[in-house]
N, C-alpha and C. Protein backbone atom coordinates (compact mmCIF):
# COMPACT_ATOMS: atom_id res chain seq x y z
N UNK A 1 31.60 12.70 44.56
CA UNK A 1 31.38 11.25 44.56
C UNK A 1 32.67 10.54 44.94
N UNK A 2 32.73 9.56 45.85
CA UNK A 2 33.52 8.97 46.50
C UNK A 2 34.20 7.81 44.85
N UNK A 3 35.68 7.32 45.24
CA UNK A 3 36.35 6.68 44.07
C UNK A 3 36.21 5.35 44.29
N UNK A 4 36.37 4.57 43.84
CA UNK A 4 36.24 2.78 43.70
C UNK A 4 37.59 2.29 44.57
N UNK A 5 37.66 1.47 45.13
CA UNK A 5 38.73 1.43 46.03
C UNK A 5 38.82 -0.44 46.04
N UNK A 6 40.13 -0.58 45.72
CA UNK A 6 40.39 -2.58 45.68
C UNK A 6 38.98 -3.18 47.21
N UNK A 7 38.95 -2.74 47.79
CA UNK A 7 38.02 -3.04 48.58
C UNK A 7 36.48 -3.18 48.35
N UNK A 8 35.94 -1.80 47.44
CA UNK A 8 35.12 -1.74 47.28
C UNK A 8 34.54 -3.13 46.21
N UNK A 9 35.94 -3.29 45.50
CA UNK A 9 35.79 -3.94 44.35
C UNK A 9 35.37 -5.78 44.62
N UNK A 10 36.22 -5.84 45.87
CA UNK A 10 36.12 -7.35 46.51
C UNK A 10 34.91 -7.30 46.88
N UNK A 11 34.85 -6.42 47.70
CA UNK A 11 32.84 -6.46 47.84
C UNK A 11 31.91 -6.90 46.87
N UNK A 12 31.92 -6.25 45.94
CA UNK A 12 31.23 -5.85 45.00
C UNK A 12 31.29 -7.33 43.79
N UNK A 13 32.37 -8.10 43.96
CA UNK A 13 32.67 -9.16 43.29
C UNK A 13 32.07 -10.58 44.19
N UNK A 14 31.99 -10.12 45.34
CA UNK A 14 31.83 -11.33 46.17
C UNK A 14 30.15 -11.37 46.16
N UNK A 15 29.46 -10.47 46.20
CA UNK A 15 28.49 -10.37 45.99
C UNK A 15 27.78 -10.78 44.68
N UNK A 16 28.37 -10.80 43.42
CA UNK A 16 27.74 -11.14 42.42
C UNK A 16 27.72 -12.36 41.98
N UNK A 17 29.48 -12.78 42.59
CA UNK A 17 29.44 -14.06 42.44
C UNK A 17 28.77 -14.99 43.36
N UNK A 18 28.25 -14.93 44.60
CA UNK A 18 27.87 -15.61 45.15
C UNK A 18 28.96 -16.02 45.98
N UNK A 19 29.90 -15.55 46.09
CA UNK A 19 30.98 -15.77 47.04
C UNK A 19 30.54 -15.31 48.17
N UNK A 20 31.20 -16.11 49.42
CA UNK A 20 30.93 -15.02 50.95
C UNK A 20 32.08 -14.56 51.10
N UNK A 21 33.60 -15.00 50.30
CA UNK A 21 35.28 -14.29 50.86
C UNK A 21 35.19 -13.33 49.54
N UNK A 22 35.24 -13.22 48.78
CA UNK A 22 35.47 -12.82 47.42
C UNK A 22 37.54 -13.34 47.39
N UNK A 23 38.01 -12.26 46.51
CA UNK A 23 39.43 -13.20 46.94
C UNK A 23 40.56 -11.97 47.49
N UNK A 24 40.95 -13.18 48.88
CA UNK A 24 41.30 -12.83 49.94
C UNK A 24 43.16 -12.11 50.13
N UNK A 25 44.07 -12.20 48.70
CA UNK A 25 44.98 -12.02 48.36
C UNK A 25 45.49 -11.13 48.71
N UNK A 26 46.49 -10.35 49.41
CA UNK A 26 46.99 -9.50 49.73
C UNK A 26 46.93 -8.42 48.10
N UNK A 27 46.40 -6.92 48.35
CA UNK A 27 46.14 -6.10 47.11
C UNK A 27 47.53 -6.04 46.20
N UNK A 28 48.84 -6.41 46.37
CA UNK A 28 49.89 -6.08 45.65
C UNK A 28 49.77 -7.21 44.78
N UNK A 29 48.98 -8.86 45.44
CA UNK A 29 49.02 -10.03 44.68
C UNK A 29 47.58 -10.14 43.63
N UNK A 30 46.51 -8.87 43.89
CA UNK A 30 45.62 -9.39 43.50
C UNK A 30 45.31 -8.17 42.36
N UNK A 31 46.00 -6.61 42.13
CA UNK A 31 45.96 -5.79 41.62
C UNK A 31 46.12 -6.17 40.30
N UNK A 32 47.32 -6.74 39.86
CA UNK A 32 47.60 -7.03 38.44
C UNK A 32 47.44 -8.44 37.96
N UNK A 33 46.60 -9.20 38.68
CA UNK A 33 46.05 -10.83 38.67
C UNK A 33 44.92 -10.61 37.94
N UNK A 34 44.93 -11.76 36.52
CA UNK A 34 43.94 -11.55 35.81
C UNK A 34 42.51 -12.39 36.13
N UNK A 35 41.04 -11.76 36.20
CA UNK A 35 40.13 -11.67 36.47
C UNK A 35 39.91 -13.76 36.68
N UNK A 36 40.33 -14.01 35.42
CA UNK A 36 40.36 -15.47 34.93
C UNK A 36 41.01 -16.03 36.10
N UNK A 37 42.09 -15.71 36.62
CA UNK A 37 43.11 -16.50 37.23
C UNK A 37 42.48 -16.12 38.56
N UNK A 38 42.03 -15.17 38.88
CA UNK A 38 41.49 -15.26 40.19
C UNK A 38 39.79 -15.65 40.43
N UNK A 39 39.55 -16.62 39.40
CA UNK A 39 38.24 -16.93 39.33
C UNK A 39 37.10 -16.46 38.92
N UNK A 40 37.20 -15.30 37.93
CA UNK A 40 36.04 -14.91 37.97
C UNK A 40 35.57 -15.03 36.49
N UNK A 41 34.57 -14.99 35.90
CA UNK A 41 34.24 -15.39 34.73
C UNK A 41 33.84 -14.20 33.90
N UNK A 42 33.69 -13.86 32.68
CA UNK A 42 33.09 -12.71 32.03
C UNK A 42 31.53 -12.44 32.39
N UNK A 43 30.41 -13.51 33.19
CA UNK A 43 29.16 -13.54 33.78
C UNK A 43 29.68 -12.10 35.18
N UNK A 44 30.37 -13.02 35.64
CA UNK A 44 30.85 -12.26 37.05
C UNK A 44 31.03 -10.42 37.07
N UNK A 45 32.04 -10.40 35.36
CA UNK A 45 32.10 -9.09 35.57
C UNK A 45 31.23 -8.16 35.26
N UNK A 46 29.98 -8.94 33.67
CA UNK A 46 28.81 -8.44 33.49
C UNK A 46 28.40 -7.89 34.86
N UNK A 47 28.03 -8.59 35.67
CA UNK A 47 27.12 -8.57 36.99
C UNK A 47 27.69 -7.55 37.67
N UNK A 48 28.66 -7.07 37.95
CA UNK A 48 29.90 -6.70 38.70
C UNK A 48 29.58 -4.92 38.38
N UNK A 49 29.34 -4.82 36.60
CA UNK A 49 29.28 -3.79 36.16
C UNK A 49 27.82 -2.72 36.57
N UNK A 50 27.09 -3.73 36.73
CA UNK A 50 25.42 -3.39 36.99
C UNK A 50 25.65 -2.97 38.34
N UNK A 51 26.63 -3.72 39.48
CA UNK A 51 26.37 -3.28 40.68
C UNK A 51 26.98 -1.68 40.78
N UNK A 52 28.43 -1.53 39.93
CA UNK A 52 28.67 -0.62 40.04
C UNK A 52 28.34 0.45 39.70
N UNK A 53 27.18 0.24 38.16
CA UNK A 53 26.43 1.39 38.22
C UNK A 53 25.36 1.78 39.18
N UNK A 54 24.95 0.61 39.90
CA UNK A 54 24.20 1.37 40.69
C UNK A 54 24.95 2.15 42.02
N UNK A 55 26.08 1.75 42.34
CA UNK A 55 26.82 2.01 43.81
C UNK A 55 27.72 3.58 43.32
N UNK A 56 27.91 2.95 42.21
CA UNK A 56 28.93 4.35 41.82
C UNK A 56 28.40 5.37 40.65
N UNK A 57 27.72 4.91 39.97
CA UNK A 57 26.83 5.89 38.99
C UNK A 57 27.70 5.78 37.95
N UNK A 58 28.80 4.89 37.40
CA UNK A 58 29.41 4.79 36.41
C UNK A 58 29.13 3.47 35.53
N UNK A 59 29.01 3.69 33.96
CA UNK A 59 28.44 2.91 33.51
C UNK A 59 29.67 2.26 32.61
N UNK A 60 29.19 1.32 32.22
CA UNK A 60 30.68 0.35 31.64
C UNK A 60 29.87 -0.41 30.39
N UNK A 61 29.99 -0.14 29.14
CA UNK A 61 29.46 -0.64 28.10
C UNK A 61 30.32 -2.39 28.34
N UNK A 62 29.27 -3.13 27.52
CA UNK A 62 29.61 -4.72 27.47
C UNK A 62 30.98 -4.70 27.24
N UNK A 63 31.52 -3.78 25.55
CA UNK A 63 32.47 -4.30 25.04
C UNK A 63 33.92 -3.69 25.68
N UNK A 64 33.47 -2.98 26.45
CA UNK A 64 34.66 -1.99 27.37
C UNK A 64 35.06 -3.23 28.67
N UNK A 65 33.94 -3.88 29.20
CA UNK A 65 34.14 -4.44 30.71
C UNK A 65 35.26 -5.95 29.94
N UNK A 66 34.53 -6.42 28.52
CA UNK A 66 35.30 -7.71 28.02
C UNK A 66 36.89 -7.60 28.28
N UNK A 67 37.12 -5.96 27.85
CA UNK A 67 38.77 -5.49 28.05
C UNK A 67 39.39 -5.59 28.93
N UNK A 68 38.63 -5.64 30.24
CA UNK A 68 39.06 -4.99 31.44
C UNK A 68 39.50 -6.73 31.61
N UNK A 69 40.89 -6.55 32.19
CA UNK A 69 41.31 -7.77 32.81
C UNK A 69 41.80 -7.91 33.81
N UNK A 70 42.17 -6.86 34.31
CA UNK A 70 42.61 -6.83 36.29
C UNK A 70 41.92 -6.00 36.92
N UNK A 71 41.99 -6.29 38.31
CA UNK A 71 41.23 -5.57 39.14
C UNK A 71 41.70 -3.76 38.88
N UNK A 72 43.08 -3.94 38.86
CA UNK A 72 43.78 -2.62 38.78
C UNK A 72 42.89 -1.73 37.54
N UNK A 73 42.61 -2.31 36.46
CA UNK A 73 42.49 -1.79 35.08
C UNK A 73 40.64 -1.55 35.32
N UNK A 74 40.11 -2.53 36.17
CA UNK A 74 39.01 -1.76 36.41
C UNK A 74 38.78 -0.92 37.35
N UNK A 75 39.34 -0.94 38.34
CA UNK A 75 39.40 0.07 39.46
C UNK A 75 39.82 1.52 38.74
N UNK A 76 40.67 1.64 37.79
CA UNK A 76 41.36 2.89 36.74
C UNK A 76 40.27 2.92 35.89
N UNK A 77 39.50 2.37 35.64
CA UNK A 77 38.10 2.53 33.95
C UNK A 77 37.14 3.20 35.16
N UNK A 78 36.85 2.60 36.32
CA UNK A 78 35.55 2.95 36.64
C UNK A 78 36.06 5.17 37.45
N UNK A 79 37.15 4.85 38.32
CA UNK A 79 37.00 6.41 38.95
C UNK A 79 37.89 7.11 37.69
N UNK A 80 38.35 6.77 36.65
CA UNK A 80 38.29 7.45 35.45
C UNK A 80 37.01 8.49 35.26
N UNK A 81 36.17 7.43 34.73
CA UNK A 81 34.69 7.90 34.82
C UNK A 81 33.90 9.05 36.17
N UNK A 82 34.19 8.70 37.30
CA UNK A 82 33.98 9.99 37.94
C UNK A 82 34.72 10.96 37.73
N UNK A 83 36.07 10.97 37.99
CA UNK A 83 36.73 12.17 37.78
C UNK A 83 36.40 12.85 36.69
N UNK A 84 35.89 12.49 35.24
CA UNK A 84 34.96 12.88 34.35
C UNK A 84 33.97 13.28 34.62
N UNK A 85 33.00 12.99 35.33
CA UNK A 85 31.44 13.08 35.51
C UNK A 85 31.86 14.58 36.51
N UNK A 86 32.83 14.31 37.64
CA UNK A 86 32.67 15.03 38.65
C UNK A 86 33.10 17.41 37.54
C-alpha cells in the first residue's frame, strides 16, 4: 500500500472542504502550520479522516484526529498505520 504524501493530503483537504486550491504554501511553510492557522476547522478534519479511510484504508478514531494538529503529525499518524497494517 502506497504512503500519504503532503500532496495527497492537500488533495484530500481541498476536497472536503470545498476548496478548489486547498492551501497553496510551499511544504516547508505548511508541514508544521497548525490545521487552525491554515484554515481548517475540526469539521474539515472529521471529513478529511473518512476520505482517508476510504483512499488509504487507515482509520483514525475521533479522539486521535482532535490531536492531530499539523499536516506533518497527520501525514506521520496516518502511514504509521500502514507500515503497521503492511
Amino acid at each position: 500500500m502506497a504512503t500519504m504524501t503532503l500532496d495527497d493530503l492537500r488533495r484530500i483537504l481541498a476536497e472536503c472542504a470545498g476548496s478548489e486550491e486547498g492551501f497553496d504554501a510551499p511544504a516547508e511553510d505548511v508541514l508544521d502550520s497548525l490545521f487552525e492557522d491554515l484554515g481548517y476547522d475540526s469539521l474539515a478534519l472529521m471529513e478529511t479522516t473518512a476520505r482517508i479511510k476510504q483512499e488509504f484504508g487507515v482509520h483514525i478514531p475521533d479522539d486521535e484526529i482532535t490531536e492531530v494538529e499539523t499536516p506533518r503529525a497527520l501525514i506521520a499518524l496516518v502511514n504509521g498505520q500502514i507500515t503497521a497494517a503492511a
